[in-house]
Protein backbone atom coordinates (compact mmCIF):
# COMPACT_ATOMS: atom_id res chain seq x y z
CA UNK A 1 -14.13 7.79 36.19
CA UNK A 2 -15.95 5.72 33.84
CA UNK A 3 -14.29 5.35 29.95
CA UNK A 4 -16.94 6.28 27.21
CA UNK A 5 -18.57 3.73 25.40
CA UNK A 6 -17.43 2.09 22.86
CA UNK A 7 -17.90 4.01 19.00
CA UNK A 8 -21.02 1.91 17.38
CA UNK A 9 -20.80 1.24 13.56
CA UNK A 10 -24.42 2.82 11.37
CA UNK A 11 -23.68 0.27 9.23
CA UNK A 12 -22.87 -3.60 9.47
CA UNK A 13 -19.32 -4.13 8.38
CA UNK A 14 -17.25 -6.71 6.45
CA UNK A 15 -15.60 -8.26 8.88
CA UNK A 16 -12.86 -9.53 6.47
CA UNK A 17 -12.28 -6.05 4.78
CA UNK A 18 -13.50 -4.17 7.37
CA UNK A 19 -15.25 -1.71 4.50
CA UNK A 20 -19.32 -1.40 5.18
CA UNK A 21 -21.17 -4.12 3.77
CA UNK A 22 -22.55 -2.73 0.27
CA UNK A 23 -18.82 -1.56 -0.15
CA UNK A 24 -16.90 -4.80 0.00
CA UNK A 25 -14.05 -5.29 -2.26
CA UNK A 26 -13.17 -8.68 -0.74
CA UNK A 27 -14.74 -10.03 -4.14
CA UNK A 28 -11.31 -8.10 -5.91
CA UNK A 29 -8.52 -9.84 -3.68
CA UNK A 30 -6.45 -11.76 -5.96
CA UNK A 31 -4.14 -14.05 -4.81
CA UNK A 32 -0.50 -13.40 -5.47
CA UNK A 33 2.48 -15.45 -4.44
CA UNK A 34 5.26 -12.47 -4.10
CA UNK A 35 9.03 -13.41 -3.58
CA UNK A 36 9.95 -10.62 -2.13
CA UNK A 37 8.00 -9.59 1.13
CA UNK A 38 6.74 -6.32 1.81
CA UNK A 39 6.23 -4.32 5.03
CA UNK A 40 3.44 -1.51 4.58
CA UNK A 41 3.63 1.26 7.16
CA UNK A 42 -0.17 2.96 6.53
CA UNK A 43 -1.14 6.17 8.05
CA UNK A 44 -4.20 6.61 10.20
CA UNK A 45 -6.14 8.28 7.80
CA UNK A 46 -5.22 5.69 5.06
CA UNK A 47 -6.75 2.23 6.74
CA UNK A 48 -10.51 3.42 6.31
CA UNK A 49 -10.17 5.68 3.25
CA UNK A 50 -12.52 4.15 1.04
CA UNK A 51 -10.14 4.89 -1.97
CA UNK A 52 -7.05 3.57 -0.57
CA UNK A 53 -5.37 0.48 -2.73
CA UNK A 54 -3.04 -0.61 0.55
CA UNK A 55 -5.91 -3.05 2.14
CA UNK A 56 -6.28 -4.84 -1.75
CA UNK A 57 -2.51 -5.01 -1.96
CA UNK A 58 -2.26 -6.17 1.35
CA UNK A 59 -4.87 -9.10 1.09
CA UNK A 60 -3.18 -9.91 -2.54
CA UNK A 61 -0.05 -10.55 -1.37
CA UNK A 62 1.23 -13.90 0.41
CA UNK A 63 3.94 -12.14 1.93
CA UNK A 64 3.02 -8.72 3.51
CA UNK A 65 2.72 -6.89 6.08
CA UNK A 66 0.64 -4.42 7.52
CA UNK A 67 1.27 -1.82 10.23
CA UNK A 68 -0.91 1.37 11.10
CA UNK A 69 0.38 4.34 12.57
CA UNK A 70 2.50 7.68 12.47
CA UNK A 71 5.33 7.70 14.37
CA UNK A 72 6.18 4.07 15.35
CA UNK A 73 8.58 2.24 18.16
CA UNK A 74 11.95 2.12 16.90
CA UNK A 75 12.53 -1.50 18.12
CA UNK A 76 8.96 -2.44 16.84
CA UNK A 77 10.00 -1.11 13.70
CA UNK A 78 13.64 -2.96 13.40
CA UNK A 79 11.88 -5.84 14.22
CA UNK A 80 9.43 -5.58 11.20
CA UNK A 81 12.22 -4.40 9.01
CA UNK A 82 14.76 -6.89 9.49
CA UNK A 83 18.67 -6.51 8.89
CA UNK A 84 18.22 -2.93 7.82
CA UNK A 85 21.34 -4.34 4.72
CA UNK A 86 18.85 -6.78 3.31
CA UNK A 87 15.68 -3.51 3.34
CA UNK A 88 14.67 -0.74 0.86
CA UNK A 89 12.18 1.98 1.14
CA UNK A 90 9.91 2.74 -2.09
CA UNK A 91 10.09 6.33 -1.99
CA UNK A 92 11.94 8.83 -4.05
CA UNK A 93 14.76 10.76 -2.91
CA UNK A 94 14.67 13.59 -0.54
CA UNK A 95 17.00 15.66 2.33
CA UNK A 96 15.28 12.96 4.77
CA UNK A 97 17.39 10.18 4.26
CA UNK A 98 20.58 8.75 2.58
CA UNK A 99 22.15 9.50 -0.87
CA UNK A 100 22.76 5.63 -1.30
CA UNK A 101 20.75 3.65 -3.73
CA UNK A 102 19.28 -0.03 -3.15
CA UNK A 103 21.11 -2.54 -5.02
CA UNK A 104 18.11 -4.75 -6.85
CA UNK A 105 20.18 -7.80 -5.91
CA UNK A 106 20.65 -7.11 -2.56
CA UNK A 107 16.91 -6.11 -1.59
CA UNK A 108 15.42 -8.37 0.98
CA UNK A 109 12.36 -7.06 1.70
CA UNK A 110 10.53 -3.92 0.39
CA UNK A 111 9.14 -1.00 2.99
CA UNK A 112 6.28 1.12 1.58
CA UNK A 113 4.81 3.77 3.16
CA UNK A 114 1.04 4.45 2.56
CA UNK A 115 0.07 7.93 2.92
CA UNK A 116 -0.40 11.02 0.93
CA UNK A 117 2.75 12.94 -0.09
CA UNK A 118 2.65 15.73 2.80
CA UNK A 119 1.71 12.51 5.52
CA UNK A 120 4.71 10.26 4.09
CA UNK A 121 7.06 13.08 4.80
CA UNK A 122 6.13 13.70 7.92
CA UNK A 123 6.38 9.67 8.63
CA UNK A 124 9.69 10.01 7.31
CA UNK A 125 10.45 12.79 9.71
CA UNK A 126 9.56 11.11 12.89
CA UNK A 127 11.01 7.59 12.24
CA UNK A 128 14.60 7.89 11.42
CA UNK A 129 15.05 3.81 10.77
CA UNK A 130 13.22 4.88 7.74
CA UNK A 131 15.24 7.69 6.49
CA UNK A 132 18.38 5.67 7.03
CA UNK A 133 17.14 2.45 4.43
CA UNK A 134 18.59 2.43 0.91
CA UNK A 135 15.92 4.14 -1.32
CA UNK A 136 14.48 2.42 -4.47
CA UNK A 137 13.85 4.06 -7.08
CA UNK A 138 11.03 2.59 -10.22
CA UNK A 139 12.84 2.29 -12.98
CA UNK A 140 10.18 2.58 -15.31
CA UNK A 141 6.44 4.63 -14.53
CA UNK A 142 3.59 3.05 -16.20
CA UNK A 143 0.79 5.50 -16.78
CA UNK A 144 -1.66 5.34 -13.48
CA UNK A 145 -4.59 3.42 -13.26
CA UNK A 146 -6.01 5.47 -10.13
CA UNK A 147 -8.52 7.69 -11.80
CA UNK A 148 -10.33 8.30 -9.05
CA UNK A 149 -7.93 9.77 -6.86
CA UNK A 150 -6.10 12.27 -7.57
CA UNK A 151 -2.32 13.05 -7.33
CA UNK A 152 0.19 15.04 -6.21
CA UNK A 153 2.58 14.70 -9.55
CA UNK A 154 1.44 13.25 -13.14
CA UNK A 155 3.81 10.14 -12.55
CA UNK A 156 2.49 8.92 -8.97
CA UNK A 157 1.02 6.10 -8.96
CA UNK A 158 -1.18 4.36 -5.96
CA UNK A 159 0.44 2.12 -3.43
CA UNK A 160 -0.62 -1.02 -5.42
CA UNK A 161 0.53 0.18 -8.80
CA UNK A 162 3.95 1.16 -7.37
CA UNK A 163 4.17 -2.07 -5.14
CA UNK A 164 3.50 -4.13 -8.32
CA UNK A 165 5.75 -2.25 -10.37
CA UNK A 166 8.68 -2.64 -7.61
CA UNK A 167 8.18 -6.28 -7.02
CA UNK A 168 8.09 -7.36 -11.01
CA UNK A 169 11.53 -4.89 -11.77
CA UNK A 170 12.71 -6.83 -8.29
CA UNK A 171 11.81 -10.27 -9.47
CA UNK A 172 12.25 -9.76 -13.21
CA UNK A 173 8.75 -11.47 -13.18
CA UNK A 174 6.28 -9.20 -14.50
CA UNK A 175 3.55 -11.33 -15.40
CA UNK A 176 3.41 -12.28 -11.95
CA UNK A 177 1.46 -9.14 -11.00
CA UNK A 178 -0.95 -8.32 -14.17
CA UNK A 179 -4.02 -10.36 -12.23
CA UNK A 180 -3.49 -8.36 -9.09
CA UNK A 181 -3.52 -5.22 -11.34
CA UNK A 182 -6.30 -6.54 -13.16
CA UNK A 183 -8.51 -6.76 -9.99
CA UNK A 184 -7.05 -3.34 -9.19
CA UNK A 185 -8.82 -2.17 -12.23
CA UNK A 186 -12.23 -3.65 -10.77
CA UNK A 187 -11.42 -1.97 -7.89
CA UNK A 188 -10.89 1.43 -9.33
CA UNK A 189 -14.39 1.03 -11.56
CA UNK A 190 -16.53 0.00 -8.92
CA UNK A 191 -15.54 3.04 -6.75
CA UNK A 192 -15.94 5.31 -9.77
CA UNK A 193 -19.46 3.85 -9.91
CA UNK A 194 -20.22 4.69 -6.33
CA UNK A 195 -19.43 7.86 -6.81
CA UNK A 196 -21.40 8.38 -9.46
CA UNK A 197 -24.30 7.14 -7.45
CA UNK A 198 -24.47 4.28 -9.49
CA UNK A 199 -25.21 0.55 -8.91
CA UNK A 200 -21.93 -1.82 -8.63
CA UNK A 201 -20.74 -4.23 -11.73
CA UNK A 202 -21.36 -7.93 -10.66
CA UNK A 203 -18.76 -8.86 -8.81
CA UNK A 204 -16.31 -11.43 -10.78
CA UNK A 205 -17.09 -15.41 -10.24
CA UNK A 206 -14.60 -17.02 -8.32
């Protein structure tokens, strides 16, 4: 039996951001030297969402990671988490997982899942390496930026914002992360443009 043919693509694609052409964002990467490395588990539905701040964040930062799936090896994952001691999960607290807090000192590397709130929990769920990593907990919530997608609770924030937020509170370094959030902000406005129907802003000069 023959396999179907491959899916082909309407529209030509950025093969960098993998967004369609007129929708690049690759012009809103910025450059950001974190200290702390991060390991983003993204669902599925996440990696083309045209809204989704994960694939920005991900480009940003010189020390990430990117993984897309659901439910994922348990040895892949160990092996992209590292000494579990050293890891902390960005979530808040819930019956899936420990009662232990991350130590600010002690985190190693930071594990973010990008999903919606029902998806995350569900991710949770079906990878129990997950629910057994410290959780951490922001210790401050700036108001979000992420106008054009809409949350679960007032205080959510995106995946970048509450990246960016960890890492400075982790680092003590929050200037570090005000040009990332800046681009964010680019970000957010040229999406609220397209969905308006409207033309994009001129992309920034590099």
């Amino acid at each position: 039996m023959s396999s179907a043919p491959p899916t082909r693509r309407l529209r030509p694609h950025c093969p960098r951001c993998d967004r369609p052409q007129p929708a690049c964002v690759c012009h809103w990467t910025c450059p950001t030297d974190n200290q702390v490395p991060v390991l983003i588990l993204q669902h599925p539905q996440e990696q083309h969402h045209v809204k989704n701040s994960a694939g920005l964040l991900a480009r940003g930062l010189a020390h990430c990671h990117r993984e897309v799936g659901e439910v994922f090896d348990p040895a892949q994952l160990s092996d992209w988490i590292g000494p579990a001691q050293d890891a902390a999960l960005l979530y808040p607290s819930t019956r899936l997982g420990p009662e232990t807090s991350a130590q600010a000192a002690q985190v190693r590397k930071l594990v973010i899942i990008d999903a919606t709130w029902r998806k995350s929990l569900r991710m949770l769920a079906c990878n129990p390496l997950l629910q057994a990593l410290p959780r951490l907990a922001l210790q401050s919530t700036p108001t979000s930026r992420y106008f054009i997608r809409q949350a679960r609770q007032a205080h959510q924030l995106s995946t970048l914002e509450a990246c960016c937020q960890a890492l400075a509170e982790l680092e003590g370094e929050p200037g570090r992360y005000q040009p990332l959030l800046a681009a964010f902000d680019g970000f957010v406005s040229e999406q609220a443009r397209w969905m308006a129907g409207l033309p994009p802003n001129a992309p920034p000069v590099s």
